[in-house]
Structure formats: C-alpha cells, structure tokens
C-alpha atoms as a PDB file:
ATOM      1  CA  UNK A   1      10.974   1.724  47.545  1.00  0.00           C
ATOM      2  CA  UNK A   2       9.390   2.770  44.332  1.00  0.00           C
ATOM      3  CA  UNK A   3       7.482   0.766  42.265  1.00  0.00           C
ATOM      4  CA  UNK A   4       8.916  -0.239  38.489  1.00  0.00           C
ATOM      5  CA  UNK A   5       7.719   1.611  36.133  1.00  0.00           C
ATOM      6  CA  UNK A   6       4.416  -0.411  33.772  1.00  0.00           C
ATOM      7  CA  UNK A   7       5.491  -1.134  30.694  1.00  0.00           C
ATOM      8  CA  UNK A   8       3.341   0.820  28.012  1.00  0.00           C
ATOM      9  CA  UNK A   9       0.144  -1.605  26.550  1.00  0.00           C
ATOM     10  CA  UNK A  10       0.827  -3.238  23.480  1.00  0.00           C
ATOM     11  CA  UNK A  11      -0.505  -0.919  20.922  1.00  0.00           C
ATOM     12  CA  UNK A  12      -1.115  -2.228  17.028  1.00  0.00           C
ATOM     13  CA  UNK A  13      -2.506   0.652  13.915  1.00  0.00           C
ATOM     14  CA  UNK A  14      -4.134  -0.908  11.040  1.00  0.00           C
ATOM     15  CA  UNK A  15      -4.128   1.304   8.150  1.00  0.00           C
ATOM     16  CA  UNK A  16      -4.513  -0.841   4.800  1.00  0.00           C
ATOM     17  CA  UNK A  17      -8.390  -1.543   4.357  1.00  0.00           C
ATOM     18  CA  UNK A  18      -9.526   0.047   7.525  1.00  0.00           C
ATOM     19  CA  UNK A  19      -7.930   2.145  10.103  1.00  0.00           C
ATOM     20  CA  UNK A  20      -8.784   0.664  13.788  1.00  0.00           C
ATOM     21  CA  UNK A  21      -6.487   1.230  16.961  1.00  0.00           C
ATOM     22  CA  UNK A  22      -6.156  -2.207  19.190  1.00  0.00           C
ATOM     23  CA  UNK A  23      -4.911  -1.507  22.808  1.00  0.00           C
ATOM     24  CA  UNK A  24      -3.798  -4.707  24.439  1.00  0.00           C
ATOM     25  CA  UNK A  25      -6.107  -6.362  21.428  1.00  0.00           C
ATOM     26  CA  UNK A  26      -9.171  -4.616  22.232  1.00  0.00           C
ATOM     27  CA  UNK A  27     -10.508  -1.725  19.639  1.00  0.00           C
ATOM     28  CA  UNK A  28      -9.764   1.370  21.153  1.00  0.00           C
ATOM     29  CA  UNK A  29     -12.525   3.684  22.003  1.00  0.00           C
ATOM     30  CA  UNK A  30     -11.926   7.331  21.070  1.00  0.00           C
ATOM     31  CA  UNK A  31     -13.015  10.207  23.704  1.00  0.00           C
ATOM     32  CA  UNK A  32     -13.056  12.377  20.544  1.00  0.00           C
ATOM     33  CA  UNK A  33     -12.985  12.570  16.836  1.00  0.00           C
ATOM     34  CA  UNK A  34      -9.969  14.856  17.202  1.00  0.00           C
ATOM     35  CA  UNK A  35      -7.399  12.749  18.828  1.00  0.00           C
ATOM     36  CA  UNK A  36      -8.232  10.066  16.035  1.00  0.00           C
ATOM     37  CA  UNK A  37      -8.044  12.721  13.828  1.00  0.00           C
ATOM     38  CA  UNK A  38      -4.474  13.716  14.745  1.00  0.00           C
ATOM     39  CA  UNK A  39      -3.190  10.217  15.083  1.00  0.00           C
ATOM     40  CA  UNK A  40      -4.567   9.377  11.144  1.00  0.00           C
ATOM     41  CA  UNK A  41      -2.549  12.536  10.254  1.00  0.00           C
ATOM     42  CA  UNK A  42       0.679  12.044  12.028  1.00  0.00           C
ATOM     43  CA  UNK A  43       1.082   8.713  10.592  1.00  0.00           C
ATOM     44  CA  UNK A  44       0.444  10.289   7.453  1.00  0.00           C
ATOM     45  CA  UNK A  45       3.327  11.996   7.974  1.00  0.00           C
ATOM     46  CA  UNK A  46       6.292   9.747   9.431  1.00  0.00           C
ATOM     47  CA  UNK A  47       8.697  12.853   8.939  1.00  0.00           C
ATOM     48  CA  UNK A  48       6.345  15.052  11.271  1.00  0.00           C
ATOM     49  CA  UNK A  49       4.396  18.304  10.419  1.00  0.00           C
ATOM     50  CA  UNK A  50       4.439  21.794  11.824  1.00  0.00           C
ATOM     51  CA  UNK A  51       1.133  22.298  14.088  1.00  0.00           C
ATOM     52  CA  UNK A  52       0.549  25.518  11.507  1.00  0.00           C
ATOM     53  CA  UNK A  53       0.378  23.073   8.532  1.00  0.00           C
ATOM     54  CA  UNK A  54      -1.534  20.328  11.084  1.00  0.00           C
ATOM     55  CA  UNK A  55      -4.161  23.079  11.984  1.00  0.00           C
ATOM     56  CA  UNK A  56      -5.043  24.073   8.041  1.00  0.00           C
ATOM     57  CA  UNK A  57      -4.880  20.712   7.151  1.00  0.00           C
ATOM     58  CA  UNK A  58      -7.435  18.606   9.777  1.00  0.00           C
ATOM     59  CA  UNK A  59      -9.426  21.448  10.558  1.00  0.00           C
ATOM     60  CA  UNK A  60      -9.209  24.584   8.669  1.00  0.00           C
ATOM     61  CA  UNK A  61      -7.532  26.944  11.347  1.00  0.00           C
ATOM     62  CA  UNK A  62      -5.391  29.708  11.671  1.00  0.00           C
ATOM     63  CA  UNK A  63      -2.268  29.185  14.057  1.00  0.00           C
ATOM     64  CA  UNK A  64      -3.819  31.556  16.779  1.00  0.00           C
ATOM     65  CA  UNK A  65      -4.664  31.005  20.656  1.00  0.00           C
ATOM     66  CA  UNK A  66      -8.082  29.211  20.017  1.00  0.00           C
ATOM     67  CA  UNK A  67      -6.711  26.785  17.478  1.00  0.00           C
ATOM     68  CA  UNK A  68      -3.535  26.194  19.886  1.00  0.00           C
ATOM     69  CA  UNK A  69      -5.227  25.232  22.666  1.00  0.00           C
ATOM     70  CA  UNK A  70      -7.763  22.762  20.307  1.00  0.00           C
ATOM     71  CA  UNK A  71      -4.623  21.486  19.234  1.00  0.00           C
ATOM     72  CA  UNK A  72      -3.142  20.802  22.799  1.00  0.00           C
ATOM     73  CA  UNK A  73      -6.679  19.489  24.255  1.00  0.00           C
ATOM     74  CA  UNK A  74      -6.577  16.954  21.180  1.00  0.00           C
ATOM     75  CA  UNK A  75      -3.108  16.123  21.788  1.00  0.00           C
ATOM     76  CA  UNK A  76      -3.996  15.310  25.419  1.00  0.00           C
ATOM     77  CA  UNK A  77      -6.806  13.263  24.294  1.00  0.00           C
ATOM     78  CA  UNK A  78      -4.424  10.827  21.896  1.00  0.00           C
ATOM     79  CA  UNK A  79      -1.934  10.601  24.659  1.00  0.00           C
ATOM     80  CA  UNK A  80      -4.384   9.504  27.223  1.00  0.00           C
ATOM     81  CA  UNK A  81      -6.417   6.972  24.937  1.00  0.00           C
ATOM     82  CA  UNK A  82      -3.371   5.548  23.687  1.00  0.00           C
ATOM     83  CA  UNK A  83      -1.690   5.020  27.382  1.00  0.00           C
ATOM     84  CA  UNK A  84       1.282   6.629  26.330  1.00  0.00           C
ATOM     85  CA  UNK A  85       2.234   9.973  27.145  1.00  0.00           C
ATOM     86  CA  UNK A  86       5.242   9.764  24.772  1.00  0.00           C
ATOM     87  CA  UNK A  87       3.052   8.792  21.826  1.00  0.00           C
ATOM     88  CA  UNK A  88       3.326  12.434  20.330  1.00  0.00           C
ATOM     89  CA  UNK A  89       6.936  14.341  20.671  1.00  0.00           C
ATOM     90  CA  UNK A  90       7.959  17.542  19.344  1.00  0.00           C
ATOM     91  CA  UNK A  91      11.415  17.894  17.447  1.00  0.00           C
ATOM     92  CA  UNK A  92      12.403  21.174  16.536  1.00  0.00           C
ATOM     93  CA  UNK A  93       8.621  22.222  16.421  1.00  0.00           C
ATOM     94  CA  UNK A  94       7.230  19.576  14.508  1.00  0.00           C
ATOM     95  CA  UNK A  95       5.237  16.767  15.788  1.00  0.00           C
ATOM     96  CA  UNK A  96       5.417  12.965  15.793  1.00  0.00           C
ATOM     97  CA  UNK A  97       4.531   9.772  16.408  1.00  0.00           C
ATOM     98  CA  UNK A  98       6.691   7.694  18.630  1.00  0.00           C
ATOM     99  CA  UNK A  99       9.004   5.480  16.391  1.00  0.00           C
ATOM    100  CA  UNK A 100       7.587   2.248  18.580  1.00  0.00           C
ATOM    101  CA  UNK A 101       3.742   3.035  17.116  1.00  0.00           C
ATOM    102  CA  UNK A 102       4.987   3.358  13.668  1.00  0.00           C
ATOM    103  CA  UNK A 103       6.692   0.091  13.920  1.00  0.00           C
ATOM    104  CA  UNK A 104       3.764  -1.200  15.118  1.00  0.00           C
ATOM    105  CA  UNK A 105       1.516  -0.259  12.128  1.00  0.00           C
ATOM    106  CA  UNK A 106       0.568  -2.670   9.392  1.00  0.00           C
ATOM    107  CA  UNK A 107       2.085   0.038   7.026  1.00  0.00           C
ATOM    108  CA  UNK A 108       5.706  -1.470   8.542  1.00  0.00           C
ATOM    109  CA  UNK A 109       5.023  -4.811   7.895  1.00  0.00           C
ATOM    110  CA  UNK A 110       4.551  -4.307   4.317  1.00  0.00           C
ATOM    111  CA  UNK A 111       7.671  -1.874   4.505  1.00  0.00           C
ATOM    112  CA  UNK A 112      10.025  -4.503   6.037  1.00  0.00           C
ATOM    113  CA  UNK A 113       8.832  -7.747   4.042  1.00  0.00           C
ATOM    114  CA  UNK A 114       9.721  -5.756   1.119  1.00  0.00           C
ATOM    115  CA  UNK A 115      12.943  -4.485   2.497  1.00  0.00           C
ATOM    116  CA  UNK A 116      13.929  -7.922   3.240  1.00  0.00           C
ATOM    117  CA  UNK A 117      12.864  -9.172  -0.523  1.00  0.00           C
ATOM    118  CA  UNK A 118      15.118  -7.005  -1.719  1.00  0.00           C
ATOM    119  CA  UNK A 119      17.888  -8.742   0.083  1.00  0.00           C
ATOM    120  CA  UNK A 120      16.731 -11.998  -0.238  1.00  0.00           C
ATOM    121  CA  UNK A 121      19.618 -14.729  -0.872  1.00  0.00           C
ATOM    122  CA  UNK A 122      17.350 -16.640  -3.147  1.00  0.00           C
ATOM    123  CA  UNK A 123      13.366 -16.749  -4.372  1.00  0.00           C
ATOM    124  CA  UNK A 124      11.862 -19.137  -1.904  1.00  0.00           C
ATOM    125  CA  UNK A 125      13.169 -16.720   0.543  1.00  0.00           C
ATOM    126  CA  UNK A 126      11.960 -13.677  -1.746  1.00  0.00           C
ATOM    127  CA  UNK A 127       8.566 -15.349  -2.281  1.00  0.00           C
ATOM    128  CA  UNK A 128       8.651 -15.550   1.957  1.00  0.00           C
ATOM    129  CA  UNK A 129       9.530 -12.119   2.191  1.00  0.00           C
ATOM    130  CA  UNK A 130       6.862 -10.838  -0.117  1.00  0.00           C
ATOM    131  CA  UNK A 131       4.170 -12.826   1.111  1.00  0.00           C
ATOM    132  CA  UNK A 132       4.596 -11.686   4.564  1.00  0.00           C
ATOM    133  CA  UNK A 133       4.581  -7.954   3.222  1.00  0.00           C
ATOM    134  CA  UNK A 134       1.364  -8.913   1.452  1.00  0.00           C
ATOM    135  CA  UNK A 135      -0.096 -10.834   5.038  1.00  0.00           C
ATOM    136  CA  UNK A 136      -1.343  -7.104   6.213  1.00  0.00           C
ATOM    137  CA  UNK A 137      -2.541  -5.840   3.050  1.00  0.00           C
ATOM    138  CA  UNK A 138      -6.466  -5.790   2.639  1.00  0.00           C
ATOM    139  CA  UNK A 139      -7.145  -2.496   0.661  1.00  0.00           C
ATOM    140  CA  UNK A 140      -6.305   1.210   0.432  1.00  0.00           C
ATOM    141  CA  UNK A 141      -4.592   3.249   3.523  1.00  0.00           C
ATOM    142  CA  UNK A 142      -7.076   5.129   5.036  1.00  0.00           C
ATOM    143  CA  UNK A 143      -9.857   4.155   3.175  1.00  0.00           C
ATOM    144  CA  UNK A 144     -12.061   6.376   4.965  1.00  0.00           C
ATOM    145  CA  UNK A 145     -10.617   9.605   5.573  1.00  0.00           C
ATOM    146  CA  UNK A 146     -11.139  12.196   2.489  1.00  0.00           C
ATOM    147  CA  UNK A 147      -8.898  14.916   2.376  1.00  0.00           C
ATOM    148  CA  UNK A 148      -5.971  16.354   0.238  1.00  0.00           C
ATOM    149  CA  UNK A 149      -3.222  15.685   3.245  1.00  0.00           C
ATOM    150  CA  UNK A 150      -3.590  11.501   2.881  1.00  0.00           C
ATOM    151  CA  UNK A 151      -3.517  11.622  -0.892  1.00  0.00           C
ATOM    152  CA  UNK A 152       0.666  11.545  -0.975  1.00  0.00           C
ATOM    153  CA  UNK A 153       0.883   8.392   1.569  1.00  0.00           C
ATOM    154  CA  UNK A 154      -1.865   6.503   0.122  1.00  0.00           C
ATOM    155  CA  UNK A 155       0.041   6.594  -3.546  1.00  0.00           C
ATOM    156  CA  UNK A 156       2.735   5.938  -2.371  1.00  0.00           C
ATOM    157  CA  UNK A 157       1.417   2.356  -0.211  1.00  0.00           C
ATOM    158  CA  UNK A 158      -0.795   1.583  -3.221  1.00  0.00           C
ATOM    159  CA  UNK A 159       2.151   1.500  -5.218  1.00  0.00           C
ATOM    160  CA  UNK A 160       4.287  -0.775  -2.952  1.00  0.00           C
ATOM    161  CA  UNK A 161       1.337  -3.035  -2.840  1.00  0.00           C
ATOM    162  CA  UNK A 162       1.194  -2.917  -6.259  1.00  0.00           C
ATOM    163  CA  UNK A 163       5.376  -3.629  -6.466  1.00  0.00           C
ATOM    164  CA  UNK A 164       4.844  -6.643  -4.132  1.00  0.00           C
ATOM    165  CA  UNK A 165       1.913  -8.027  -6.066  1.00  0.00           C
ATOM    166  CA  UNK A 166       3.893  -7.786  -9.810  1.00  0.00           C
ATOM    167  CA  UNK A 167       7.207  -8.925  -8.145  1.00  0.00           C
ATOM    168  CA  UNK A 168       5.290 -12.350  -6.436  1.00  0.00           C
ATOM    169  CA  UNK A 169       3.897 -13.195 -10.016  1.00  0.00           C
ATOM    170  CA  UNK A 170       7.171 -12.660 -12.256  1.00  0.00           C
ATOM    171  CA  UNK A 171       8.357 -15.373  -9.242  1.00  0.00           C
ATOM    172  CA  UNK A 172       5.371 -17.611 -10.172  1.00  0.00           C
ATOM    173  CA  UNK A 173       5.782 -17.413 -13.848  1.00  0.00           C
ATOM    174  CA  UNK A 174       9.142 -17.676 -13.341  1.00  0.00           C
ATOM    175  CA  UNK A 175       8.540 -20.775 -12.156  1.00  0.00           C
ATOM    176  CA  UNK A 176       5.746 -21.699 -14.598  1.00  0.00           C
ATOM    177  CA  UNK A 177       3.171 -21.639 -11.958  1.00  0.00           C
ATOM    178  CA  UNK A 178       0.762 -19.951 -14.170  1.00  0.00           C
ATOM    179  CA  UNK A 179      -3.043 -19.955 -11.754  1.00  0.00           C
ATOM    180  CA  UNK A 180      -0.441 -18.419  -8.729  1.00  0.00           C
ATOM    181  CA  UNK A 181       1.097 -15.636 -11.018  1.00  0.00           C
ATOM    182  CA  UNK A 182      -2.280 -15.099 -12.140  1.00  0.00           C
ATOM    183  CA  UNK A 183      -3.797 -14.217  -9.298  1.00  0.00           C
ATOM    184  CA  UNK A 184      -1.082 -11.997  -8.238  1.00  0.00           C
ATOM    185  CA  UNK A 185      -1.270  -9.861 -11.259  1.00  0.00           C
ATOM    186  CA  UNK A 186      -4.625  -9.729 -11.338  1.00  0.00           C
ATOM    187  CA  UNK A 187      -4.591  -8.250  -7.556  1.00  0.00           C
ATOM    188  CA  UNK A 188      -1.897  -5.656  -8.714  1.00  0.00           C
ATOM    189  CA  UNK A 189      -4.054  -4.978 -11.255  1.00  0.00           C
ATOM    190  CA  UNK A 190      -7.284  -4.726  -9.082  1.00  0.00           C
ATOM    191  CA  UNK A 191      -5.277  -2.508  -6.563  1.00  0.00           C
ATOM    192  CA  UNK A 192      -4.170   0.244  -9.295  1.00  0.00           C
ATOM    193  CA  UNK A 193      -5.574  -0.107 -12.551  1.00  0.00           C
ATOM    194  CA  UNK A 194      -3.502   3.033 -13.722  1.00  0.00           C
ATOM    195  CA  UNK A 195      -0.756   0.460 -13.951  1.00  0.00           C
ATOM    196  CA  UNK A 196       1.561   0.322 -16.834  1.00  0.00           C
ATOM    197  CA  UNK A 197      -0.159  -0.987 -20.403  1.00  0.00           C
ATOM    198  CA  UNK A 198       2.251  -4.029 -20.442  1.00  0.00           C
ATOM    199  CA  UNK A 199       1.215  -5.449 -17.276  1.00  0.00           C
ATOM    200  CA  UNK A 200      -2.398  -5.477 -18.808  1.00  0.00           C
ATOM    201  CA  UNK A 201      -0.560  -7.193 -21.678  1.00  0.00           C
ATOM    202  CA  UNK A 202       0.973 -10.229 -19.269  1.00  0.00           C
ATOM    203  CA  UNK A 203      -2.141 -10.647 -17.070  1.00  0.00           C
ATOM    204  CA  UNK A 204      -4.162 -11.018 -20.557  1.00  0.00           C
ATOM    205  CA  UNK A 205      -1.509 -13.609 -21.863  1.00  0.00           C
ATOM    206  CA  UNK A 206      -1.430 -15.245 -18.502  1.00  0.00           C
ATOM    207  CA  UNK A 207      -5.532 -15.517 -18.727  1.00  0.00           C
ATOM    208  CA  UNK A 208      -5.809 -16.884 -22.068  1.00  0.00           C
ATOM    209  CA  UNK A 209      -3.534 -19.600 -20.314  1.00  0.00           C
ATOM    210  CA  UNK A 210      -5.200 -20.672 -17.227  1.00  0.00           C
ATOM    211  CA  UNK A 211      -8.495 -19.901 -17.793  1.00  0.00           C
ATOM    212  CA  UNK A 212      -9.157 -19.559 -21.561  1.00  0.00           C
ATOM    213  CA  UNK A 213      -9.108 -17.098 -24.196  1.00  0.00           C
ATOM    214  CA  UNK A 214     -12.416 -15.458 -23.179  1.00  0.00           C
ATOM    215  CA  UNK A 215     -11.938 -14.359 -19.596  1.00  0.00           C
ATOM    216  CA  UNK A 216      -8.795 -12.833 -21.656  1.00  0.00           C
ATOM    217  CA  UNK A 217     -10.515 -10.885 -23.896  1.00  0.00           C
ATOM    218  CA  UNK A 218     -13.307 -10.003 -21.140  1.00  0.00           C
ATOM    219  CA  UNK A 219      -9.952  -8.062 -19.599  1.00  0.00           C
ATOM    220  CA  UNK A 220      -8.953  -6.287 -22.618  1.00  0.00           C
ATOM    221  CA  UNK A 221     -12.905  -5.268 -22.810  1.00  0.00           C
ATOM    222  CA  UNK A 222     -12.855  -4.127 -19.400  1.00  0.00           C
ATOM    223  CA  UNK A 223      -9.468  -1.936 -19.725  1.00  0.00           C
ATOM    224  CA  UNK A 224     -10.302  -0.306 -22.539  1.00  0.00           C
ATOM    225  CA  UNK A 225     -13.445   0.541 -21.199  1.00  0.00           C
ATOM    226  CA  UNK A 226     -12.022   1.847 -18.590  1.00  0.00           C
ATOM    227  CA  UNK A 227      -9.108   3.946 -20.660  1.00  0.00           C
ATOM    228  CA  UNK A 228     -12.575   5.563 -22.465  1.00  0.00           C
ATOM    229  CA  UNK A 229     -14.290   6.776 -19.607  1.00  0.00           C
ATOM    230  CA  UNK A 230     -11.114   7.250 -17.002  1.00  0.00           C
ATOM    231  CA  UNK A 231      -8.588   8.726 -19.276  1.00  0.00           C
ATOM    232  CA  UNK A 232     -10.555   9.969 -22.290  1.00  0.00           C
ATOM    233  CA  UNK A 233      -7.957   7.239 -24.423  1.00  0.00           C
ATOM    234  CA  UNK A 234      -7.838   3.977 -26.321  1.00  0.00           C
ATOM    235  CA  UNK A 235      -5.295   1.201 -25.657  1.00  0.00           C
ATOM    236  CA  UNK A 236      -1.489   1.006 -27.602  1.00  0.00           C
ATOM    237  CA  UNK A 237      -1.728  -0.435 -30.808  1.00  0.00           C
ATOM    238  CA  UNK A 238       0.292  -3.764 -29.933  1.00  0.00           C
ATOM    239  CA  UNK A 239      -2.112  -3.879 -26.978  1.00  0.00           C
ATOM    240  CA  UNK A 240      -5.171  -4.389 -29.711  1.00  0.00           C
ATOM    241  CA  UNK A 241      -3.267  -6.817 -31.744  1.00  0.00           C
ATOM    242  CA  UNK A 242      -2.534  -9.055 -28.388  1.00  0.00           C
ATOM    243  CA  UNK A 243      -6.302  -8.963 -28.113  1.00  0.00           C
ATOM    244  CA  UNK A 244      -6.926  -9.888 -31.629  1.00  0.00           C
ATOM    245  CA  UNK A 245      -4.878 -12.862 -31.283  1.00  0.00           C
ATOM    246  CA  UNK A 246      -5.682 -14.200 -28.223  1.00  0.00           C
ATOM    247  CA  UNK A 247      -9.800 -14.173 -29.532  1.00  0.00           C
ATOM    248  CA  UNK A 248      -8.613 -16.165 -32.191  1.00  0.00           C
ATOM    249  CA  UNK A 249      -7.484 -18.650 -30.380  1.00  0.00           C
ATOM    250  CA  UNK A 250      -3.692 -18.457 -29.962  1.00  0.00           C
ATOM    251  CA  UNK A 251      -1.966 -19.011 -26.601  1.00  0.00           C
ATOM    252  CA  UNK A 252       0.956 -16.740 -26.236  1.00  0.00           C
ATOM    253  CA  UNK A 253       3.375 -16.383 -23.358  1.00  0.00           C
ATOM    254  CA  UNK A 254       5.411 -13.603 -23.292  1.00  0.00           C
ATOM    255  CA  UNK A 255       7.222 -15.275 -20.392  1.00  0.00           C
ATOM    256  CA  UNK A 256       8.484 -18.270 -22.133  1.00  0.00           C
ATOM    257  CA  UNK A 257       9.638 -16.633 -25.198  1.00  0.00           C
ATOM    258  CA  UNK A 258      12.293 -14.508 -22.832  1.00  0.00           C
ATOM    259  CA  UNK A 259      15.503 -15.153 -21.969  1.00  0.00           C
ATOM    260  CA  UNK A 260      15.808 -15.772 -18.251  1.00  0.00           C
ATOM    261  CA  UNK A 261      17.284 -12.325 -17.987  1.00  0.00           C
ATOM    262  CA  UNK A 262      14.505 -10.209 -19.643  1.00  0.00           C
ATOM    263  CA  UNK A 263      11.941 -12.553 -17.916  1.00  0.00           C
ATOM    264  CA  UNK A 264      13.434 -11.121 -14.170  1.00  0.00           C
ATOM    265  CA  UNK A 265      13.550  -7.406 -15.576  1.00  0.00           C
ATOM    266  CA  UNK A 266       9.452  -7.422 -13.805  1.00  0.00           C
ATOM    267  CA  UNK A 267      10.869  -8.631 -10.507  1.00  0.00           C
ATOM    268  CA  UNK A 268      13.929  -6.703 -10.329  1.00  0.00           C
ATOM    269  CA  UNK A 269      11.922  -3.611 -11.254  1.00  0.00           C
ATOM    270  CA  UNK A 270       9.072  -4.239  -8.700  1.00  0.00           C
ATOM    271  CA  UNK A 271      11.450  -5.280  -5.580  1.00  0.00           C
ATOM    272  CA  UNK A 272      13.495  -1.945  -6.053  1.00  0.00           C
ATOM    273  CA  UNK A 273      11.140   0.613  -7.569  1.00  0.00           C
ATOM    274  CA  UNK A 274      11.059   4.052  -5.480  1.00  0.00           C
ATOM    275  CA  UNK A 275      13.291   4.804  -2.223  1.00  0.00           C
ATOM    276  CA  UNK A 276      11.199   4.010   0.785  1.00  0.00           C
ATOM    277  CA  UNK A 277      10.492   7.124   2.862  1.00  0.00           C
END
C-alpha cells in the first residue's frame, strides 16, 4: 500500500517593503543567490518570460549551452528550497510560477482587497475591503533588487497602493473624518509623490484643517521644492494661490463645497483606475 502523497509546506512571498520567503513560517534559507534570483524575477512576471529574455535580463547571457544549463541548475535549486517541484512550469516555452505561490504573495492580497472594493455593496464594506488590501503594504516591491526588469511591476504596485490610499481618504472625508483622511492622503502622497497636483491641493486643505495652517504651508514648501529639483518645474498657478490663502489664515475644504457626486469622483477614480494584470 502506498503512502499518501505530503501535502506541499505552506509557502508565503513578501514583496512590498522587503522580499523574504517563509516555508512553514520559518525564513527560507537560499542554497544560492540564483534560485532567489529567478524566483524575484518570475514573480515579476505573472504572465511568464522566455528563458532567452530571463538569461539577458538576471544575468547578462546569451541563450547558449553554458547559460542553459546555469539556468536549469538554478531552476533545480528554487524547486528544491521551495519543496515544490511544481513551483516553476513551462507553457509553451515560457516559465512560471505556480498559480498557488502567486496567490500566496502579499502582492495578491493587495490585488484582491481591491478587487473586492470595487464590488463592495456599500462603504463600511469598501473601507473593509481597502484596509485589508492596505494590511500587507509596508513599502516598495522589491525594494532591494536594482535592475531595469522590476521597474514595470513596481509602478504598477506603487500605483495601486497609491489608488487604495486616495480611495480610503475620499471615504474618510466623505464622512467628515478629517485626522483619518489625512493620514491616508498623506501616505499616498509619501508612497508616490509624482502624484497628480490636485491631490497635493486636498492633502494641503485637509492640513490646514486638522493640524493648522502651517504644517499646510510646510507641504506646499516641501512640493515645490521638490517640483525644482525633481522635475526642473514650479507648481500650477491655482496651486500657489491655495497656498497663499491658507498662510493667511483661511480654512478651505474643497470637500464640503462639492456636491456629493463630485466629492466621490476621487473614490470612484481610485477603486477602478488601470485593469489589473
């Protein structure tokens, strides 16, 4: 009688503000920087990638017999430290990870709780959805790996973090809690400062608010600082007037002059932005 078959360990990727590999909850200990390598890559790449492309890309190589069989020792390597020998499969000759490891990447959590905030039947359970999209979100993807091949994933996570931060503060200020919705845009704004002028605009209305008109004006400061020396430009006219006002004194909210409909344009925006990949 043969014995049943062990069920494969219970793997988890974190990606967003470190990238560490936890086999049954213990950090995984790599036999070699390649098979880490490899794994980093392929979840890059959800849709797979060619082992010609993989090869240039992680290591600078040609697709000829020495760079094949690096390719197959490192592949052996992530099977083995990851317990699974179906971790990696080929599909028409490009290679990926198992659909059970992505799924059990932080990357999916984020994916899902906005998924399901998109479909939420009302805004407690939005605001539920979001926050447990936000729950596995503590920095960039991939923070340390430097190369061309992770700059196309880590936009586009940045920029669902960024969606799930400005949608969970239009639901705060839709609700007039003002230090919550602060915070929120302040963290989108933290997370991608390239972020459109207006939101500047809100999170500098929303200061002036909660925590007075000079931490306002310390923002504007900061931005247009940061427009000098990052983009070689100076902030939008109305931008400057906002600023102008707000150091003398005046306490403006952009969010309470709306209609209701204008006021959820931010959310609805945010929760549908681009197609997920």
């Amino acid at each position: 009688m043969t014995s049943p078959r062990s069920a494969p360990p219970a793997l988890h990727l974190r990606t967003l503000g470190d990238a560490l590999v936890t086999v049954n909850g213990q950090p995984l200990s790599w036999p070699a920087r390649s098979a880490e390598e490899l794994l980093w890559y392929l979840h890059a790449h959800p849709d797979g990638a060619y082992r010609a492309d993989l090869l240039a890309d992680l290591w600078g190589l040609d697709d000829g017999p020495a760079a094949a069989n690096r390719f197959r020792v490192a592949l052996h390597r992530l099977r083995t430290a990851l317990g699974r020998p179906d971790a990696v499969a080929e599909v028409r000759g490009r290679y990926l990870l198992h659909p059970e490891l992505l799924a059990a990447s932080d990357t999916a959590i984020l994916q899902s709780g906005m998924e399901a905030a998109v479909h939420a039947k009302d805004d407690a359970e939005r605001e539920e959805a979001l926050r447990r999209a936000l729950s596995c979100v503590d920095g960039e993807y991939l923070p340390q790996i430097r190369a061309d091949w992770v700059e196309e994933a880590r936009l586009y996570w940045r920029s669902l973090r960024v969606r799930a931060y400005v949608a969970l503060s239009t639901l705060h200020c839709l609700r007039r809690e003002c230090p919550l919705a602060v915070q929120a845009l302040g963290q989108a704004v933290g997370s991608d400062p390239y972020i459109g002028e207006d939101h500047h605009q809100r999170l500098m209305t929303c200061l002036a608010q909660t925590r007075g008109r000079f931490e306002a004006v310390e923002h504007y400061r900061r931005y247009r600082r940061f427009l000098r020396d990052e983009v070689g430009d100076t902030p939008m006219p109305d931008t400057v007037l906002l600023a102008e006002r707000l150091k003398a004194g005046e306490l403006l909210c952009r969010e309470a002059e709306e209609a209701e409909q204008q006021r959820r344009a931010p959310l609805l925006s945010a929760l549908r932005g681009p197609e997920v990949h």
